[in-house]
Protein backbone atom coordinates (compact mmCIF):
# COMPACT_ATOMS: atom_id res chain seq x y z
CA UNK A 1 101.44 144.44 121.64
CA UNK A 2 101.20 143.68 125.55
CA UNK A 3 103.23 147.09 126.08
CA UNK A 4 100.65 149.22 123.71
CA UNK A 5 98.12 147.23 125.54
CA UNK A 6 99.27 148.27 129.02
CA UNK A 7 100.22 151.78 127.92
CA UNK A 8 96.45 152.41 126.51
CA UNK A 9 95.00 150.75 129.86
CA UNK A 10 97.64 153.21 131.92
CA UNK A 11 96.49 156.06 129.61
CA UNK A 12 92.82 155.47 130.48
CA UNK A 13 92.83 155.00 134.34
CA UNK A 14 93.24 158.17 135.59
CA UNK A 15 96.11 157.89 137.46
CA UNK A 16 98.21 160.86 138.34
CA UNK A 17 101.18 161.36 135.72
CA UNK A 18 104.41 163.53 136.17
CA UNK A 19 104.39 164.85 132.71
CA UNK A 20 107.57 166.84 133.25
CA UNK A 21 110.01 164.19 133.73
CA UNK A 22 110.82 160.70 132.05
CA UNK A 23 110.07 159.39 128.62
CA UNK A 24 108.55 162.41 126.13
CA UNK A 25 107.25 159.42 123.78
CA UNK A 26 105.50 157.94 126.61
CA UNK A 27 104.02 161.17 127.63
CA UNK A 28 102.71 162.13 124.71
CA UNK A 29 100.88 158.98 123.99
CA UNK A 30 99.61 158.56 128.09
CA UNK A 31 98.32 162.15 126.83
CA UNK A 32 97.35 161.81 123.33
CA UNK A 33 94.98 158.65 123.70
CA UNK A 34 92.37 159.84 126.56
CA UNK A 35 92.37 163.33 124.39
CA UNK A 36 91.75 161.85 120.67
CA UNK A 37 88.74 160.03 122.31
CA UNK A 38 88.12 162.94 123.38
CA UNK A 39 87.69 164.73 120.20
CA UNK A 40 86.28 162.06 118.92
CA UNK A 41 83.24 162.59 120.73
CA UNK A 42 83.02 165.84 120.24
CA UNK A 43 83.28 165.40 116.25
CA UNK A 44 80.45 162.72 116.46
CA UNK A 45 77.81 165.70 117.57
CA UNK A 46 78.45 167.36 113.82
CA UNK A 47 78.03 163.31 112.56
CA UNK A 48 75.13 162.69 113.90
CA UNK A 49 73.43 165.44 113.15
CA UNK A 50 74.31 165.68 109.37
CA UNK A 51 73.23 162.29 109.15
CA UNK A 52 69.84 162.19 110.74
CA UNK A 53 68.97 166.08 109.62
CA UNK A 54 70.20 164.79 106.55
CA UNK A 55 67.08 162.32 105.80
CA UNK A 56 64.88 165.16 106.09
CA UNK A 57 65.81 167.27 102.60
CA UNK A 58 69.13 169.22 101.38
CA UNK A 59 67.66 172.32 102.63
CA UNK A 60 67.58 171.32 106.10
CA UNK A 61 71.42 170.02 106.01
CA UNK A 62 72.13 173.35 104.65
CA UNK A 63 70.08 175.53 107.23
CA UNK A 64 72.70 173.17 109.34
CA UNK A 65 75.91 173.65 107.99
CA UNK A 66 75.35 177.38 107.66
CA UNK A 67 74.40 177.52 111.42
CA UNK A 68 77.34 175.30 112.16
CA UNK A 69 79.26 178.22 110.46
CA UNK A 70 78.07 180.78 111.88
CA UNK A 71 78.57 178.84 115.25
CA UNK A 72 81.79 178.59 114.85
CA UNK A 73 82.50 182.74 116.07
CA UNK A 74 80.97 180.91 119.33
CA UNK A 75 83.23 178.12 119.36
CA UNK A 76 86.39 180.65 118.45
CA UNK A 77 85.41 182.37 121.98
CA UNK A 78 85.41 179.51 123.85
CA UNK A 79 88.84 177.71 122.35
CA UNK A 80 90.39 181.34 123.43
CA UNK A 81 89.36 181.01 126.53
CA UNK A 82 89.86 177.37 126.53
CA UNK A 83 93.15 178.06 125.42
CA UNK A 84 93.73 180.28 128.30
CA UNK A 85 92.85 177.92 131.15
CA UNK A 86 94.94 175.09 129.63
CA UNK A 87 98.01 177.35 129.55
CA UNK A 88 97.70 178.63 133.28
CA UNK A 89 96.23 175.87 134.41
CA UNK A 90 99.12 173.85 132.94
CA UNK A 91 101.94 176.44 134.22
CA UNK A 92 100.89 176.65 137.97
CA UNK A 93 100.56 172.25 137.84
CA UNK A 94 103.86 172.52 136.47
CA UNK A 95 105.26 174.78 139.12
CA UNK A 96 103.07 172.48 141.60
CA UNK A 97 101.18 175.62 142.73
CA UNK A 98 97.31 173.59 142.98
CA UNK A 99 95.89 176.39 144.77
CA UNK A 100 97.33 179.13 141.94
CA UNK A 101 95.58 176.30 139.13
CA UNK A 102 91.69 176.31 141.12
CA UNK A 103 91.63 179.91 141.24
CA UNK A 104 92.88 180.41 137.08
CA UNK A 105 90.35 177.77 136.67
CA UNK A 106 87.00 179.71 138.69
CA UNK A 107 88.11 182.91 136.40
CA UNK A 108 87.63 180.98 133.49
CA UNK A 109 84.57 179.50 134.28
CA UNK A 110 83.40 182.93 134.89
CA UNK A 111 84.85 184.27 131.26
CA UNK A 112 83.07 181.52 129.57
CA UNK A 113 79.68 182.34 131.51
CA UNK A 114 79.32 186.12 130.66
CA UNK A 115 80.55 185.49 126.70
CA UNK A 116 78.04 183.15 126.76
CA UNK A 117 75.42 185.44 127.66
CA UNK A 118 75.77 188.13 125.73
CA UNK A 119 76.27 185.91 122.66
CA UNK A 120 72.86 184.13 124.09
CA UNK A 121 70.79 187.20 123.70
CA UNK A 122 71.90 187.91 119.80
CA UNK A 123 71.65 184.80 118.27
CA UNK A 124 67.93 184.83 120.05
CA UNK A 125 66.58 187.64 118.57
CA UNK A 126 68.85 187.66 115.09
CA UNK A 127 68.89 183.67 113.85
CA UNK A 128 66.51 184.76 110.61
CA UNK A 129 68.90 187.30 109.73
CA UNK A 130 71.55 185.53 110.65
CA UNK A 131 70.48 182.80 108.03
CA UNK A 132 69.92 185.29 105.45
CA UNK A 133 73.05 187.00 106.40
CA UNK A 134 75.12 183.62 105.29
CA UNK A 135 73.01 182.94 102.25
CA UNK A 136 70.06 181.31 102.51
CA UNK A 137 66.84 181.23 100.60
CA UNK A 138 63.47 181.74 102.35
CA UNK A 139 62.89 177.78 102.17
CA UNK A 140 66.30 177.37 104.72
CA UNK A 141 65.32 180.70 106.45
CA UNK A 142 61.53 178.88 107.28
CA UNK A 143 62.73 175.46 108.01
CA UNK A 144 66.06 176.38 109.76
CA UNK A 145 65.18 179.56 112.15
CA UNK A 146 64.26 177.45 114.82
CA UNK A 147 67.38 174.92 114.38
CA UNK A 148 69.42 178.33 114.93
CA UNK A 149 68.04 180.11 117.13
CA UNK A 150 68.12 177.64 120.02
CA UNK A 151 71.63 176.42 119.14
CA UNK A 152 73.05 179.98 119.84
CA UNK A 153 70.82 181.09 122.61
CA UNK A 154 72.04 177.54 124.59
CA UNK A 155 75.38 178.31 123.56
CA UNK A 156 76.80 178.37 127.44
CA UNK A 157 77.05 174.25 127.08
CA UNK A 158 79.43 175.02 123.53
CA UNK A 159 81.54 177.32 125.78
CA UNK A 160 81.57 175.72 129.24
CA UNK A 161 81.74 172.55 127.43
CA UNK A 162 85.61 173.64 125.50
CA UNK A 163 86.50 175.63 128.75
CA UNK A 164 86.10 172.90 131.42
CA UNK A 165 87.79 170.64 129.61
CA UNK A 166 90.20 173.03 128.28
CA UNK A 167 91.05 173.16 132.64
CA UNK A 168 91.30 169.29 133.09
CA UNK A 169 93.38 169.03 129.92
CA UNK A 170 95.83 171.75 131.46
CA UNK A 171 96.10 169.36 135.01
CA UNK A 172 96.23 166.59 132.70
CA UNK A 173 93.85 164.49 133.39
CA UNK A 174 92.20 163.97 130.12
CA UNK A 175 90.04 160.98 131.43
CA UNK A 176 87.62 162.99 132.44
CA UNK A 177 87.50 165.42 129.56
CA UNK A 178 87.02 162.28 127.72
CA UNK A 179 84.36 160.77 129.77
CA UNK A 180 82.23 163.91 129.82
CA UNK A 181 82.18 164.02 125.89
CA UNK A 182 81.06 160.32 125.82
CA UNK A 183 78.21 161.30 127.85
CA UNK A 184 77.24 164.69 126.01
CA UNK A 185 77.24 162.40 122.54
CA UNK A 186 75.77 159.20 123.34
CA UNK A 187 72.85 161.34 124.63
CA UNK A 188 73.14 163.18 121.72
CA UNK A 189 72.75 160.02 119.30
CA UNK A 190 69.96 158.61 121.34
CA UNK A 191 67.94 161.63 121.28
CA UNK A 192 68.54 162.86 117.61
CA UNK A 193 66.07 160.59 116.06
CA UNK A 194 63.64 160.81 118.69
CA UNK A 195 63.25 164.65 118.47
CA UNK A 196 64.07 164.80 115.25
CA UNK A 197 61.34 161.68 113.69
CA UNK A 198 59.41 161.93 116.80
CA UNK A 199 59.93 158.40 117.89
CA UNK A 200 57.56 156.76 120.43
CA UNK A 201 55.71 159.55 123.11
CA UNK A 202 58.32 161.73 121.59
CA UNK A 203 57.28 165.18 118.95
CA UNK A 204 58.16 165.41 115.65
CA UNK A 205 60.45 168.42 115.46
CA UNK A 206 62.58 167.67 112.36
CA UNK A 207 65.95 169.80 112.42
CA UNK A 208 64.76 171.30 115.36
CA UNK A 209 65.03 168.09 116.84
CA UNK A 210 68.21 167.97 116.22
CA UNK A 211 69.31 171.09 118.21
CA UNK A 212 67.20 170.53 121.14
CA UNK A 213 68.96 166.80 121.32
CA UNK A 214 72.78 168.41 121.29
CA UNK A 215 71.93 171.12 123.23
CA UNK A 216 70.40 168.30 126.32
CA UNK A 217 73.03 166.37 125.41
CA UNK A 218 75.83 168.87 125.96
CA UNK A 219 74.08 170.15 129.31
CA UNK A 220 74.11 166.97 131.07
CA UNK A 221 78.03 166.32 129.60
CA UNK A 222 78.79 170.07 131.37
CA UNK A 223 77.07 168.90 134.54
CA UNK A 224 79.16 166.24 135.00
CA UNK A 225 81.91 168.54 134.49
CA UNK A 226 80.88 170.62 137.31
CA UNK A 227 80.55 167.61 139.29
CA UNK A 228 83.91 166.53 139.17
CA UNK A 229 85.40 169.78 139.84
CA UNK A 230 83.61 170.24 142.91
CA UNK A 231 83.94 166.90 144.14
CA UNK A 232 87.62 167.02 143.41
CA UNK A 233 90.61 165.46 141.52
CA UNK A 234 94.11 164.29 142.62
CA UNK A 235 95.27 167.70 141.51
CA UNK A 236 92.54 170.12 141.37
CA UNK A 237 88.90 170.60 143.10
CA UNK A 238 86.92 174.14 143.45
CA UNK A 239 86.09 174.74 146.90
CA UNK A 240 84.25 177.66 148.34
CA UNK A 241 87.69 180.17 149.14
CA UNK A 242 88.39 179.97 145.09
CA UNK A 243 84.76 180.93 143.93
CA UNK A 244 85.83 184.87 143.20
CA UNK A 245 87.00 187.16 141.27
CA UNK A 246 90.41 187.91 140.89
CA UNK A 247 90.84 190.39 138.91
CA UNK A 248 94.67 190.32 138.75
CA UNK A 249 93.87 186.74 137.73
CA UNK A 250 91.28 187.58 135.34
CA UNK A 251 92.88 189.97 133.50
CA UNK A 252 96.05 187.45 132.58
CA UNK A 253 93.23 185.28 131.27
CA UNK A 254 91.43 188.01 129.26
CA UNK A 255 94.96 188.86 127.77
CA UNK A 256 95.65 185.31 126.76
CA UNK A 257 91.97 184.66 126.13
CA UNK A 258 90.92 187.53 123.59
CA UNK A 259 94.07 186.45 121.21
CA UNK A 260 92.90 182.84 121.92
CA UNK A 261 89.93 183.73 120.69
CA UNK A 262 91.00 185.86 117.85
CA UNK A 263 93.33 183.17 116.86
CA UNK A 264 90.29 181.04 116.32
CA UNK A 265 87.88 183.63 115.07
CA UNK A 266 90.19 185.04 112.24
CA UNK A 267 89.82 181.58 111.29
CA UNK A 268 86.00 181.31 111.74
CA UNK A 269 85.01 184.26 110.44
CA UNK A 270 87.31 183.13 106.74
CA UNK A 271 84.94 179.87 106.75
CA UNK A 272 81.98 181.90 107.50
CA UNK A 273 83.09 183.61 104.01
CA UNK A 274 83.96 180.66 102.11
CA UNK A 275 81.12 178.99 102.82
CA UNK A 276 78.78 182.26 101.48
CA UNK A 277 80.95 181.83 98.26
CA UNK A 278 80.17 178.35 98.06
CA UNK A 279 76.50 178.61 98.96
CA UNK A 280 76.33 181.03 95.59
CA UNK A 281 76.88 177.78 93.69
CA UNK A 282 73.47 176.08 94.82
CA UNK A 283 71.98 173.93 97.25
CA UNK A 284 73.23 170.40 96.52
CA UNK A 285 76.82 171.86 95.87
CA UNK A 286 76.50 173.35 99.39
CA UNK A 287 75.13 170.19 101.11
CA UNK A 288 77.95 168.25 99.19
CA UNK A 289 80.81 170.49 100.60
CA UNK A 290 79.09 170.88 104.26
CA UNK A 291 79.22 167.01 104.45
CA UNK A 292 82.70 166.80 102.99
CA UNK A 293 84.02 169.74 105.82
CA UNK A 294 81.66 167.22 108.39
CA UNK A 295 83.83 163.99 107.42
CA UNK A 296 87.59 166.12 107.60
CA UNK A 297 86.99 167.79 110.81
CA UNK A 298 85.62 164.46 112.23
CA UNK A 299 88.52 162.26 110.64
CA UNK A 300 91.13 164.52 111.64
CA UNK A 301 90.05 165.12 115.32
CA UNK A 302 92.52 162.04 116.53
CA UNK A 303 95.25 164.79 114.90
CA UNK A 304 93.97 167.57 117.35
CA UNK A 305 94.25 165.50 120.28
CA UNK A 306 97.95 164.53 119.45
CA UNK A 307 98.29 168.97 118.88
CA UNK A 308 95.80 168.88 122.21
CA UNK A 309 98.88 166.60 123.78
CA UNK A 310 101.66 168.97 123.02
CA UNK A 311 100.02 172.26 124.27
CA UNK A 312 99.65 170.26 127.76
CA UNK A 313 103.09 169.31 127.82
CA UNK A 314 104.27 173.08 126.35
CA UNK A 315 102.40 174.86 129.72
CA UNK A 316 103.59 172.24 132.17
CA UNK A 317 107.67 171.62 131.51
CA UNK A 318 107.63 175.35 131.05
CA UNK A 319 106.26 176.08 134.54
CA UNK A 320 108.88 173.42 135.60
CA UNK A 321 112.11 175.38 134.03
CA UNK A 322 112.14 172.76 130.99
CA UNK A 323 111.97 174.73 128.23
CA UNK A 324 113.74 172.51 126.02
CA UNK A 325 111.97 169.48 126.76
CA UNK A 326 109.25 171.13 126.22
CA UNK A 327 110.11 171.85 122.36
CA UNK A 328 110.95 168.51 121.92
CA UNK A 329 107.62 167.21 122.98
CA UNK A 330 106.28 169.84 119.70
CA UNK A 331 108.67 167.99 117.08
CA UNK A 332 107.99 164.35 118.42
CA UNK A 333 103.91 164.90 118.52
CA UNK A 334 104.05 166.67 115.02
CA UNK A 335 105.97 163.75 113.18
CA UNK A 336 103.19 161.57 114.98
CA UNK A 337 100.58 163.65 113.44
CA UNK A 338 102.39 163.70 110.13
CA UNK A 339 102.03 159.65 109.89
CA UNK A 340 98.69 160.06 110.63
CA UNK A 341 97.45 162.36 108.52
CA UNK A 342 99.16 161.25 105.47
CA UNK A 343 97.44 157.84 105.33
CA UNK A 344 94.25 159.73 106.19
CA UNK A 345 94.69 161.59 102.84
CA UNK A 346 95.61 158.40 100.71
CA UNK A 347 92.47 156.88 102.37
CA UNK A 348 89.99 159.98 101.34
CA UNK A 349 91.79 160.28 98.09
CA UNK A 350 90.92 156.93 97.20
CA UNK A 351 87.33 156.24 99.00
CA UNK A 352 85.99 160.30 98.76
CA UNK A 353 82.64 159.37 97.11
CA UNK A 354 82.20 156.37 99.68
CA UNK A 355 82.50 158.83 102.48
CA UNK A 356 80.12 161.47 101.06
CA UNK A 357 77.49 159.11 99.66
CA UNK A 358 77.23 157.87 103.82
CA UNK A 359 74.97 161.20 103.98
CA UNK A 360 73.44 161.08 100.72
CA UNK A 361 72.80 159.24 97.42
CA UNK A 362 72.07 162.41 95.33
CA UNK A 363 74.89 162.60 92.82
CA UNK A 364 75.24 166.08 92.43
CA UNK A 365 75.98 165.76 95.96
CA UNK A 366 78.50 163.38 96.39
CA UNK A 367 80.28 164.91 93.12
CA UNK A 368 80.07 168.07 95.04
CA UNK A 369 81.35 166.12 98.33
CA UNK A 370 84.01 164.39 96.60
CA UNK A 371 85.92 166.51 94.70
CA UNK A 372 86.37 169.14 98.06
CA UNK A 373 87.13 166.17 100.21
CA UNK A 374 90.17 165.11 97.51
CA UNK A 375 91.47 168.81 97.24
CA UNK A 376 91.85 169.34 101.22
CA UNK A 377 93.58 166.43 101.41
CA UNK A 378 96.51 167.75 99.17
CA UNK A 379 97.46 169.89 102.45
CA UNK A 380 97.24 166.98 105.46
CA UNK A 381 101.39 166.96 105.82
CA UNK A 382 101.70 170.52 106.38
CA UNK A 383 98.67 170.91 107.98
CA UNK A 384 99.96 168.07 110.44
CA UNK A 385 102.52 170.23 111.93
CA UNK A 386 100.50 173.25 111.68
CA UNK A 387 97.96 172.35 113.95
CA UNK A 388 100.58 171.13 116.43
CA UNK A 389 102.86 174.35 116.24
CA UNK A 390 99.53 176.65 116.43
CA UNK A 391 98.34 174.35 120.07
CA UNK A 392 102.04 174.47 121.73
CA UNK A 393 102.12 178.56 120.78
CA UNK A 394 99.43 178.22 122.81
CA UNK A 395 100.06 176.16 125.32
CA UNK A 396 102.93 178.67 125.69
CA UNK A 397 100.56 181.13 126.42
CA UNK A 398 101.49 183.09 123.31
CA UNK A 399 98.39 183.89 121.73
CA UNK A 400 99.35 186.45 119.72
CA UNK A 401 101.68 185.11 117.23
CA UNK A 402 99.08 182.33 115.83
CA UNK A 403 96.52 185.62 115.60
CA UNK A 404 98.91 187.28 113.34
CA UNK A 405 99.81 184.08 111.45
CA UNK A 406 96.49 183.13 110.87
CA UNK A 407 95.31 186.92 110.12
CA UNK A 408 97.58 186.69 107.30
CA UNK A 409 97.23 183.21 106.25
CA UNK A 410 93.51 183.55 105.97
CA UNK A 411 92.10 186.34 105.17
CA UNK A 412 94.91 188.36 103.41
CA UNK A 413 95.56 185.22 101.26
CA UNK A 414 92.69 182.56 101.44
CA UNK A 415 89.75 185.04 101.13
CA UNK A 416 91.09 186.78 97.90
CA UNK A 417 92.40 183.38 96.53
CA UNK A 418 89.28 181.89 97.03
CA UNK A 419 87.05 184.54 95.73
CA UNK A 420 89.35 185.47 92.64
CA UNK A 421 89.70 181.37 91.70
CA UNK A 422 85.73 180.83 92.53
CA UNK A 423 84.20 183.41 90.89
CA UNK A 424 87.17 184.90 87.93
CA UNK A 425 89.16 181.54 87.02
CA UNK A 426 87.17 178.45 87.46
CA UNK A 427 83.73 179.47 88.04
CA UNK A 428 82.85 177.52 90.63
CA UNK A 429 83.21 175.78 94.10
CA UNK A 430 86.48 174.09 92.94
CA UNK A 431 88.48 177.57 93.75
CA UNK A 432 87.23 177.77 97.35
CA UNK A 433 88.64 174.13 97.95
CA UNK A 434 91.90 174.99 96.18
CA UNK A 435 92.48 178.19 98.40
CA UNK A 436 91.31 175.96 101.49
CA UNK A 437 94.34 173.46 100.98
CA UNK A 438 97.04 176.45 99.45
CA UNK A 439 96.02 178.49 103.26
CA UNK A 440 96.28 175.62 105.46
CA UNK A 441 99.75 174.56 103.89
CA UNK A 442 101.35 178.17 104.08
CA UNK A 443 100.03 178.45 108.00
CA UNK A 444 102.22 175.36 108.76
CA UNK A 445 105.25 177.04 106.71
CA UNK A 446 104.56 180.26 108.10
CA UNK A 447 104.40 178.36 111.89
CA UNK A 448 107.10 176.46 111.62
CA UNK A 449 109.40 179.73 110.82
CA UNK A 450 108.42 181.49 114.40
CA UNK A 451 108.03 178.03 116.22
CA UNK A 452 112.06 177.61 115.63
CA UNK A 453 112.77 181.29 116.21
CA UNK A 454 111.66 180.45 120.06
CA UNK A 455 110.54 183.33 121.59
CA UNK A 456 107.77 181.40 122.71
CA UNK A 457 109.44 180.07 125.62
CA UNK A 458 110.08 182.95 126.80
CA UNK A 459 105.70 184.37 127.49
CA UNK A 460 104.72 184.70 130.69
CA UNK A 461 101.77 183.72 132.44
């Protein structure tokens, strides 16, 4: 107990680590702990929201979730590019080239800035059809526009947010990713209810609240960011000779960066679908499945730091010549993430309504909640390795094999599943869940068959 004690103290001081030498376990863990409470945070923002939006009526949690659908083409941009900086970021630490890991970091920053904008713009002038777009009814439309359309035109703190940390996750130094998300939330669970119930001198905004509380709360977290770069860490600081273009530069991240993202999007844009078949079922069915999808990807977020762990290790014992260890550090994280997210399932198998009826006591709800929570945990093991496999590919900088894999997984195979068993076998939500957890298991299969074939190691960056 006094070694785990130690090791979580080490893991949290901010010390400079040698990540491509000694003990892989050790590593891992030194990695793994600063980036679950990482995640962590980050999963609180959906939380919080779905629980204070969720007092004000089932059509404002599902003007929500569909936005937080729909956001999730924004977030699949900046994980690509996220992606990007962590894997050249990682290589040049790794070939103890700081100068080569500032500059990759600038042209990231720079990436992230123009997506943003242009994705800014849209989401201004389009949130009511947007809304309509995914399903709602006028009632959402009227009470949600608002939520929506300042979410996605203040979208720059989502990117820069994923991105910046996405750099200090690649020099490893996860403290700091860490500590900015603890900022962005807790300001984001302070101000919730004031916006939102308009508390004290504060407005009554109801879910519109809500997004003007995340959105502060995510600026401030990406100021700090920005802070730290500038001021410097042990291994990387932005000073004045890095802030340019590079084109040769740029375009390595662009290459690595648009698969990144289309990795992610294939994905996003096969929930965006789901979650218009599952809207045809009604409101509280919906609201039940938005809260369940709330609870997983919060739950499982220690899981993505572990997969967060390995793609950090992946880029930086590559760009040190260890190919080898690097692979290792895949299997050993992945049997960790197994463990975890097998007694995760038992636990949301057993306690499903519990969890759902945190958010709300309407039974149609929490029937809705539980049964989709229970069904996506028949997947966890496979989907334990999957989502470690999928990081290290791109850690790797190989971006392009997880596109195709999920391409294939999701959309020639979960879309079709999920509309033939939703709408032609069972009638209902129950297919959409069912295809969820038969897609996430193949992925890992599918994964695991090009993670051992290795070529992988072999990407350069």
């Amino acid at each position: 107990m006094t070694k785990l004690y130690q090791l979580f103290k080490e893991a949290l001081s901010n010390e400079e680590q040698d990540y491509t030498s000694g003990s892989i376990n050790r590593a891992i863990l030194l990695l793994a702990i600063p980036m679950i409470l990482e995640v962590l945070m980050e999963g609180l923002f959906a939380l919080v929201d779905a629980y204070f939006v969720g007092k004000i009526s089932e059509e404002a949690v599902t003007a929500v979730g569909l936005t937080e659908t729909f956001t999730t083409i924004v977030y699949s941009i900046a994980i690509g590019i996220s992606i990007a900086a962590t894997a050249m970021v990682s290589r040049r630490i790794g070939e103890k080239n700081k100068d080569g890991a500032a500059k990759a970091a600038f042209q990231a920053i720079v990436l992230g800035v123009i997506a943003s904008f242009m994705i800014g713009i849209f989401g201004y002038h389009f949130a009511p059809d947007i809304l309509a777009f995914m399903g709602a009814n006028e009632a959402v439309v009227e009470i949600g526009v608002n939520y929506t359309r300042i979410i996605l035109s203040t979208n720059i703190v989502i990117a820069l947010l994923f991105i910046l940390n996405g750099i200090f996750r690649g020099i490893g130094d996860a403290v700091i990713a860490m500590y900015a998300l603890w900022i962005a939330n807790i300001l984001n669970m302070i101000l919730d209810p004031l916006f939102i119930f308009g508390i004290g001198f504060f407005p009554e905004m109801g879910v519109t609240g809500a997004a003007i509380a995340t959105s502060i709360g995510r600026g401030i977290g990406v100021c700090f960011q920005l802070y730290i770069l500038f001021r410097g860490t042990k291994m990387l600081r932005l000073q004045i000779q890095y802030l340019k273009i590079i084109p040769s530069i740029l375009r390595r991240l662009v290459r690595v960066a648009s698969t990144g993202a289309a990795q992610f999007f294939v994905g996003s844009a096969s929930w965006i679908f789901l979650a218009r078949l599952v809207a045809d079922f009604g409101t509280n069915t919906f609201a039940g499945y938005t809260f369940a999808v709330r609870i997983v990807i919060f739950c499982i977020l220690p899981a993505w730091g572990m997969a967060n762990a390995a793609a950090t290790l992946v880029g930086q014992n590559l760009g040190a010549n260890k190919p080898d260890r690097a692979e290792q550090s895949v299997w050993r994280a992945g049997f960790y993430n197994m463990l975890f997210m097998v007694a995760l399932g038992v636990i949301f198998m057993i306690g499903a309504p519990f969890f759902i009826g945190i958010f709300s006591d309407n039974p149609d709800v929490i029937a809705a909640g539980s049964l989709s929570l229970r069904i996506f945990c028949i997947g966890y093991v496979f989907f334990a390795y999957g989502m470690v496999f999928g990081q290290a590919f791109g850690g790797a900088g190989d971006t392009t094999t997880p596109t195709l894999i999920n391409l294939f997984c999701f959309w020639a195979v979960e879309i079709p599943l999920a509309y033939v068993l939703a709408n032609l076998i069972f009638e209902s939500a129950l297919g959409v869940f069912i295809a969820i957890a038969i897609a996430e298991s193949l992925l890992a299969l599918v994964s695991y068959y090009f993670f051992r074939k290795g070529k992988w190691k072999l990407v350069k960056i």
